[in-house]
N, C-alpha and C. Protein backbone atom coordinates (compact mmCIF):
# COMPACT_ATOMS: atom_id res chain seq x y z
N UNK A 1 0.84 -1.19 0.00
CA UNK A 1 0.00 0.00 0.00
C UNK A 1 0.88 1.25 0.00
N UNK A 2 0.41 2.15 -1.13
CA UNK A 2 0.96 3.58 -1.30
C UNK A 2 1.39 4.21 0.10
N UNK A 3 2.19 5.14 0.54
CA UNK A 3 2.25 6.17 1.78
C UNK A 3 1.36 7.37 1.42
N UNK A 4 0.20 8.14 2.23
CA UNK A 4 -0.19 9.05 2.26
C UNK A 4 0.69 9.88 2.18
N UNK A 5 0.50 11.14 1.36
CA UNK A 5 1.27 12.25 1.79
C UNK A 5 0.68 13.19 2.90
N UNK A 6 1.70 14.12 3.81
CA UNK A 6 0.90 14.36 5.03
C UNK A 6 0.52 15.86 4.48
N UNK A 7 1.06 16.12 3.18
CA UNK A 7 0.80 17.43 2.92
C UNK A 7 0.57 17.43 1.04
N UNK A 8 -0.08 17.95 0.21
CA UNK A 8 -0.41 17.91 -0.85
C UNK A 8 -1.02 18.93 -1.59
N UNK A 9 -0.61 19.36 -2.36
CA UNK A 9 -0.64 20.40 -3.57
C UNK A 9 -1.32 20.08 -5.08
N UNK A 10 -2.23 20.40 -5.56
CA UNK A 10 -2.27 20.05 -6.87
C UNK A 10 -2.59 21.33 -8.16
N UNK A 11 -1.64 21.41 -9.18
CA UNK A 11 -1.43 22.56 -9.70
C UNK A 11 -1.78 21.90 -10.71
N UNK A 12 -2.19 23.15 -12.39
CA UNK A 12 -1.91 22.55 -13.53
C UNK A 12 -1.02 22.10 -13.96
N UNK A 13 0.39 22.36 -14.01
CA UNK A 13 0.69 21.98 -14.16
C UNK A 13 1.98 21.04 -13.46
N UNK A 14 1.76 21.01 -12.15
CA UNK A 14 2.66 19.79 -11.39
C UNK A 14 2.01 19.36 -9.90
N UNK A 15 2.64 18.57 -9.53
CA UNK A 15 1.67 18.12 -7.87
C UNK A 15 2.45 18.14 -6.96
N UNK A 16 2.72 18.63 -5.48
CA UNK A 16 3.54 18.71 -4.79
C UNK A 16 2.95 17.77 -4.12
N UNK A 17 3.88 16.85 -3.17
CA UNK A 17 3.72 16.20 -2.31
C UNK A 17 4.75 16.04 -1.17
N UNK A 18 4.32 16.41 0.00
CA UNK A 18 5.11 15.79 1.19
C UNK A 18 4.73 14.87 2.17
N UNK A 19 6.04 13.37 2.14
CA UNK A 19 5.92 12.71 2.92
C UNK A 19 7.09 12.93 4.30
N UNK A 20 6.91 11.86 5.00
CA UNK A 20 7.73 11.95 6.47
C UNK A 20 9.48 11.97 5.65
N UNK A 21 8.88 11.13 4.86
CA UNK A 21 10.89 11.73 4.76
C UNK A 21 11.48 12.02 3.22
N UNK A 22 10.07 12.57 2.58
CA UNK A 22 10.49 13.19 1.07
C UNK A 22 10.18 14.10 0.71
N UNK A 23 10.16 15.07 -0.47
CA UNK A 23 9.69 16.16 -0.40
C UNK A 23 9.20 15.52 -2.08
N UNK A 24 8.15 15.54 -2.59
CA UNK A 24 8.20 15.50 -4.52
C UNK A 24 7.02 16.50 -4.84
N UNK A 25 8.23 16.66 -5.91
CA UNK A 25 7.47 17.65 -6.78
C UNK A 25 7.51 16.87 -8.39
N UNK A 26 5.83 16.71 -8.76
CA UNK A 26 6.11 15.86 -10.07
C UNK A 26 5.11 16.55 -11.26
N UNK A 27 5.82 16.75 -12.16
CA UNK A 27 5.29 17.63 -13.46
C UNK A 27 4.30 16.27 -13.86
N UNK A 28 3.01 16.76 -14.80
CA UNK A 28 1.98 16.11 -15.02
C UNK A 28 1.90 16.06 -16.55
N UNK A 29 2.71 16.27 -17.28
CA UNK A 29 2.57 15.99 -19.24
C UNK A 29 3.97 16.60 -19.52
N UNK A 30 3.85 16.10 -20.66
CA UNK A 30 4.72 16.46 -21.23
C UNK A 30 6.57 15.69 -21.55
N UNK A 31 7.34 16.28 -22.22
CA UNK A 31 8.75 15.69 -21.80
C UNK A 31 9.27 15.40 -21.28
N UNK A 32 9.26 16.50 -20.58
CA UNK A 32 9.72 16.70 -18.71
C UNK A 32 9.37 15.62 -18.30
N UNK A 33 7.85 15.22 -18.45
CA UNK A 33 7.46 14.22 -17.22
C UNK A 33 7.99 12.83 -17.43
N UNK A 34 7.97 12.29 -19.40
CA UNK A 34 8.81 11.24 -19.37
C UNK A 34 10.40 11.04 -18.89
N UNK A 35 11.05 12.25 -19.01
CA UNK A 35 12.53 12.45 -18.14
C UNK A 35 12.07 11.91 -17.31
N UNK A 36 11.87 12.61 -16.20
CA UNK A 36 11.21 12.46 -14.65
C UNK A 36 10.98 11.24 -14.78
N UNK A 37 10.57 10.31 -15.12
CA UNK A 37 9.61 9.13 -14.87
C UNK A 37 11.46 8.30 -15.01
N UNK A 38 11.87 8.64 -16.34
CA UNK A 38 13.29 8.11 -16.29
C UNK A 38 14.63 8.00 -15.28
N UNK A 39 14.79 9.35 -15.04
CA UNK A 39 15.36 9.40 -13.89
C UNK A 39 15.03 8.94 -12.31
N UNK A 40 13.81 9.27 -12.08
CA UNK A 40 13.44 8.60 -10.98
C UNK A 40 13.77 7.30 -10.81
N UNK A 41 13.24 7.17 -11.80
CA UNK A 41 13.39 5.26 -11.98
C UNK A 41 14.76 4.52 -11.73
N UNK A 42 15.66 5.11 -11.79
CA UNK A 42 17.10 4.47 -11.87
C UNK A 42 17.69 5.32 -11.49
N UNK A 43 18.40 4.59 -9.67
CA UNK A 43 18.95 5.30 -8.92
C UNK A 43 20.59 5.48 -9.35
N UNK A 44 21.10 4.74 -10.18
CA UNK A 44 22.62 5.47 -10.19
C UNK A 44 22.24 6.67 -11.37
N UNK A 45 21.52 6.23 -12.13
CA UNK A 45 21.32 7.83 -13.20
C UNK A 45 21.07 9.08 -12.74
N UNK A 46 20.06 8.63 -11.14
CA UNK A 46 19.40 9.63 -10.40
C UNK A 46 20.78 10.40 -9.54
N UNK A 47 21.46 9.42 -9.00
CA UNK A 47 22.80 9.82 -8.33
C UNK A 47 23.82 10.66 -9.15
N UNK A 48 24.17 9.70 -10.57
CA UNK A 48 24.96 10.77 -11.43
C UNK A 48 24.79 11.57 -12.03
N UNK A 49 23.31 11.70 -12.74
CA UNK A 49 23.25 13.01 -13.25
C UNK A 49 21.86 13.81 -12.80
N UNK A 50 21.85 13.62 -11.58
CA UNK A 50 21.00 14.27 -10.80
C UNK A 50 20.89 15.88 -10.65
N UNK A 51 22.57 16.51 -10.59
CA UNK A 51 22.47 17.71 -10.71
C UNK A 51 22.71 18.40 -11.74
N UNK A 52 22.46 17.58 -13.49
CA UNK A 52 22.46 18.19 -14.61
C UNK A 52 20.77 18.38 -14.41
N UNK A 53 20.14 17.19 -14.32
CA UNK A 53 18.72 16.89 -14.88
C UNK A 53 17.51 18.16 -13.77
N UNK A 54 18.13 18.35 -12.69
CA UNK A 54 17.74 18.96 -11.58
C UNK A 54 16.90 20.47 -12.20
N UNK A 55 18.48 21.07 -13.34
CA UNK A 55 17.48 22.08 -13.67
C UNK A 55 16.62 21.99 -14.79
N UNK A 56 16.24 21.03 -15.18
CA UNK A 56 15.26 20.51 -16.17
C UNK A 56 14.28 19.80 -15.41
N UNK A 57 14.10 19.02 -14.82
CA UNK A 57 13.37 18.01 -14.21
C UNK A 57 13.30 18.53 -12.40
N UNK A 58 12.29 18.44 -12.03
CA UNK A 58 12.45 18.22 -10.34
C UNK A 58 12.72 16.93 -10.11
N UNK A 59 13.60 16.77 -9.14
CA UNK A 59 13.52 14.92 -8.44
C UNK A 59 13.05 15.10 -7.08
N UNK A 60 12.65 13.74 -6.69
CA UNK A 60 12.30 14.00 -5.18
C UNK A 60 13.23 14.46 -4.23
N UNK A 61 13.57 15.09 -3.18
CA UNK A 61 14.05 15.86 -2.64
C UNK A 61 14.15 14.41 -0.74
N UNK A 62 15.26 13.95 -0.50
CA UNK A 62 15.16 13.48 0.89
C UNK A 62 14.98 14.55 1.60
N UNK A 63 14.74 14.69 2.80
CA UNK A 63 14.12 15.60 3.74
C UNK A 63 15.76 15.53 4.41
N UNK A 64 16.32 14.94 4.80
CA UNK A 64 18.10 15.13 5.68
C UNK A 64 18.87 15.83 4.29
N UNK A 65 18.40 15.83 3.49
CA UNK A 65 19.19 16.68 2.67
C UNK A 65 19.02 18.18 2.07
N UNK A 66 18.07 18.59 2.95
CA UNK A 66 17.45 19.85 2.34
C UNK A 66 18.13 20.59 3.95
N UNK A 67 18.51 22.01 3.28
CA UNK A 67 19.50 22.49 4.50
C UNK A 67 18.44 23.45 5.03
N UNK A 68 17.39 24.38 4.17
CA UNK A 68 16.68 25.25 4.81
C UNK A 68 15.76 25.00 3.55
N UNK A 69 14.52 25.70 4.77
CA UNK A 69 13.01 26.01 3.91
C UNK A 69 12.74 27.19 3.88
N UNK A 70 12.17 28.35 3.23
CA UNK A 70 11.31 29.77 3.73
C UNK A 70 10.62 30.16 2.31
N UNK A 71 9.65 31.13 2.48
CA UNK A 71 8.57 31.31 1.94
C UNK A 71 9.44 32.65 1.33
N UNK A 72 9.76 33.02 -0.26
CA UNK A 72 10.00 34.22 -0.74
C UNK A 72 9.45 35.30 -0.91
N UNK A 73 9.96 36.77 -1.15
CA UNK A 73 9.14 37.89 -1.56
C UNK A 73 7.65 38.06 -2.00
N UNK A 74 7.98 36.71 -3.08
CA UNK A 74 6.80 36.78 -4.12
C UNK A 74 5.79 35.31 -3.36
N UNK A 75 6.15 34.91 -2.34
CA UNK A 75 5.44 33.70 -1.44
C UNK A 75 5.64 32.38 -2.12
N UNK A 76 6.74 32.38 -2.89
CA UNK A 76 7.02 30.97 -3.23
C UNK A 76 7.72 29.95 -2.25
N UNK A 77 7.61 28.82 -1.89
CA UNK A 77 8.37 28.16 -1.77
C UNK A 77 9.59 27.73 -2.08
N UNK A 78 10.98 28.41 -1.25
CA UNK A 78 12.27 28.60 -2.01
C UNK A 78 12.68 27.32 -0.95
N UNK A 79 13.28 25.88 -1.68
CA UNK A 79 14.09 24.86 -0.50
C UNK A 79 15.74 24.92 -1.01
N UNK A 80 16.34 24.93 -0.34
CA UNK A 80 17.59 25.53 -0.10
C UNK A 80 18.65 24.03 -0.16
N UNK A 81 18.82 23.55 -0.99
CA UNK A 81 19.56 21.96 -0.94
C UNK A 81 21.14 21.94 -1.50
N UNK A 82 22.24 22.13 -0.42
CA UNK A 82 23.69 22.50 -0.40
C UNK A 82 24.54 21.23 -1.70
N UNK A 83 24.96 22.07 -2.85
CA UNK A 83 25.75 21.44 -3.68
C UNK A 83 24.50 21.46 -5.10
N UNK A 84 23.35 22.05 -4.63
CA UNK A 84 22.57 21.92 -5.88
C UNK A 84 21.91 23.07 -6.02
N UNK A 85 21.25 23.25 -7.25
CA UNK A 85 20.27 24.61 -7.29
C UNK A 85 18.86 24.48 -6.77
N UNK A 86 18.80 26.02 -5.97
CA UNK A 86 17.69 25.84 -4.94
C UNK A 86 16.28 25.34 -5.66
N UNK A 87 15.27 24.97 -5.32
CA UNK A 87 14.35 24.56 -5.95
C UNK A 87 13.30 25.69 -5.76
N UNK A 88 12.74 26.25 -6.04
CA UNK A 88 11.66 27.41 -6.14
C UNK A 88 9.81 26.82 -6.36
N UNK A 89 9.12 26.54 -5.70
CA UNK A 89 8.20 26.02 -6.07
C UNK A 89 6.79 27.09 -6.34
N UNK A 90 6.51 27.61 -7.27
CA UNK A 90 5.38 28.51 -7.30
C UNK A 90 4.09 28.14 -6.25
N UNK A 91 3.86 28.29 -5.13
CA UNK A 91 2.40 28.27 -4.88
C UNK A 91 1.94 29.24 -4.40
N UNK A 92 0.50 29.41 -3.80
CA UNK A 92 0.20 30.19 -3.04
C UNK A 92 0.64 30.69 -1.74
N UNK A 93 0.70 31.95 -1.33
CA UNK A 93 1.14 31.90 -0.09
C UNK A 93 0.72 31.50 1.25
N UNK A 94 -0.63 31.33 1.03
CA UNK A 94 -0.64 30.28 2.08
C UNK A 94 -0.29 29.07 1.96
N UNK A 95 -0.13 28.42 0.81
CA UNK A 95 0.13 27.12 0.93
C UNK A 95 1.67 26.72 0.78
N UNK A 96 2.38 28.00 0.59
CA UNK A 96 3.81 27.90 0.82
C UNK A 96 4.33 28.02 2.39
N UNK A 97 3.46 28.59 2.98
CA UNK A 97 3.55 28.67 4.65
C UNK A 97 3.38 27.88 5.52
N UNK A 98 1.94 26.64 4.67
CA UNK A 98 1.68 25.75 5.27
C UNK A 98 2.64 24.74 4.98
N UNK A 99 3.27 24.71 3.93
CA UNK A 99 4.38 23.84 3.41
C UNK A 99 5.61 23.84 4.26
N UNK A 100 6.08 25.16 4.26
CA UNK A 100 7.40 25.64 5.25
C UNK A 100 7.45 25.35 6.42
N UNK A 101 6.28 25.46 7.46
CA UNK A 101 6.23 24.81 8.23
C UNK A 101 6.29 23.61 8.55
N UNK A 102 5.60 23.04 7.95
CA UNK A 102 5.26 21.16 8.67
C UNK A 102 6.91 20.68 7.75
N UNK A 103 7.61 21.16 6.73
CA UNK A 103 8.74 21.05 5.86
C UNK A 103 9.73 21.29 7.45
N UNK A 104 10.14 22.19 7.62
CA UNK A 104 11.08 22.80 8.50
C UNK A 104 11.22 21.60 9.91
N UNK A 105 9.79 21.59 10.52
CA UNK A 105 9.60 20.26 11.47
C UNK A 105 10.17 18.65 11.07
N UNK A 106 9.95 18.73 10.07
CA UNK A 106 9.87 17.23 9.44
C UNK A 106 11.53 17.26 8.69
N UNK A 107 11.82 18.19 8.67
CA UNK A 107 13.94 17.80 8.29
C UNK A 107 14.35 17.70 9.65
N UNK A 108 13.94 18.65 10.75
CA UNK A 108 14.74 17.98 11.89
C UNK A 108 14.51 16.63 12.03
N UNK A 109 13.61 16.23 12.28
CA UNK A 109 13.33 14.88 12.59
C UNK A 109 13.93 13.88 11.78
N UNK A 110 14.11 14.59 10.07
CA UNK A 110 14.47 13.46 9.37
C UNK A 110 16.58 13.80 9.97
N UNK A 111 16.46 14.92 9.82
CA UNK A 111 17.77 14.60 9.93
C UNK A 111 18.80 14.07 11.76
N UNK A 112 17.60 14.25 12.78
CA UNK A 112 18.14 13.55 13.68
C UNK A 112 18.44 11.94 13.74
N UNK A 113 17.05 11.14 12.67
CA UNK A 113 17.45 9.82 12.61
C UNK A 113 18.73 9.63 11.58
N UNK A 114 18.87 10.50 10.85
CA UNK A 114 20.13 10.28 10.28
C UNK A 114 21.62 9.87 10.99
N UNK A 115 22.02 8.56 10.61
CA UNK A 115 23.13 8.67 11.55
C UNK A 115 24.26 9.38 11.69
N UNK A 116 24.74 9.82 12.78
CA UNK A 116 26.14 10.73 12.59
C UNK A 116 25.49 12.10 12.79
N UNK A 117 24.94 12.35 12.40
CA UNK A 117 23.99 13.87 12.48
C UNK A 117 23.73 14.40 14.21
N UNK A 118 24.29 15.63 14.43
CA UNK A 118 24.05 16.26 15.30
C UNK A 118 23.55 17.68 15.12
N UNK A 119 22.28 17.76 16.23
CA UNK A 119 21.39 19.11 15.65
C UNK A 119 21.56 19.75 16.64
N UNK A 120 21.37 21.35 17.11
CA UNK A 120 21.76 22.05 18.19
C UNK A 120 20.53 22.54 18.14
């Protein structure tokens, strides 16, 4: 059985979803989405050329790997992920707030079970 997401978005053109320890953002037609479907699919492709395809494609995002969350000028969802380009997600501003939040909660947690990881 699928995992609920605990948080969910649905746009024309892409669907946000957050689970306990992922963040996805998945485009709904088009090229893009067969990429996406490609890359996802196969984790050393996803590993090696993850940060070419990144600015073409969104991939799912682990939650211990995202360094900061906050809501921009224009109320987008800006996630902040060290060694890659930030991800910018257009939504509403409330629903970028509601995102940032339960987002911000849910990396500590992911990143305390991470092993080796110490949080202050």
């Amino acid at each position: 059985m699928a995992k609920k997401p605990i948080l969910k978005t649905d746009k024309p053109h892409f669907v946000v979803k957050l689970f306990e320890d992922v963040l996805e953002v998945d485009l709904k037609e088009g090229a893009k989405k067969k990429l996406e479907k490609v890359v996802e699919a196969n984790p050393v492709l996803r590993e090696s050329l993850g940060l070419l395809f990144q600015t073409i494609v969104p991939l799912d995002i682990a939650l211990d790997a995202i360094e900061s969350v906050n809501v921009d000028d224009n109320g987008r969802l800006k996630v902040v992920i060290p060694d890659r380009k930030d991800l910018v997600i257009p939504l509403e501003v409330d629903e970028s707030r509601r995102f940032a939040e339960k987002l911000n909660e849910l990396i500590l947690l992911a990143k305390a079970k991470k092993p080796g990881m110490v949080i202050f």
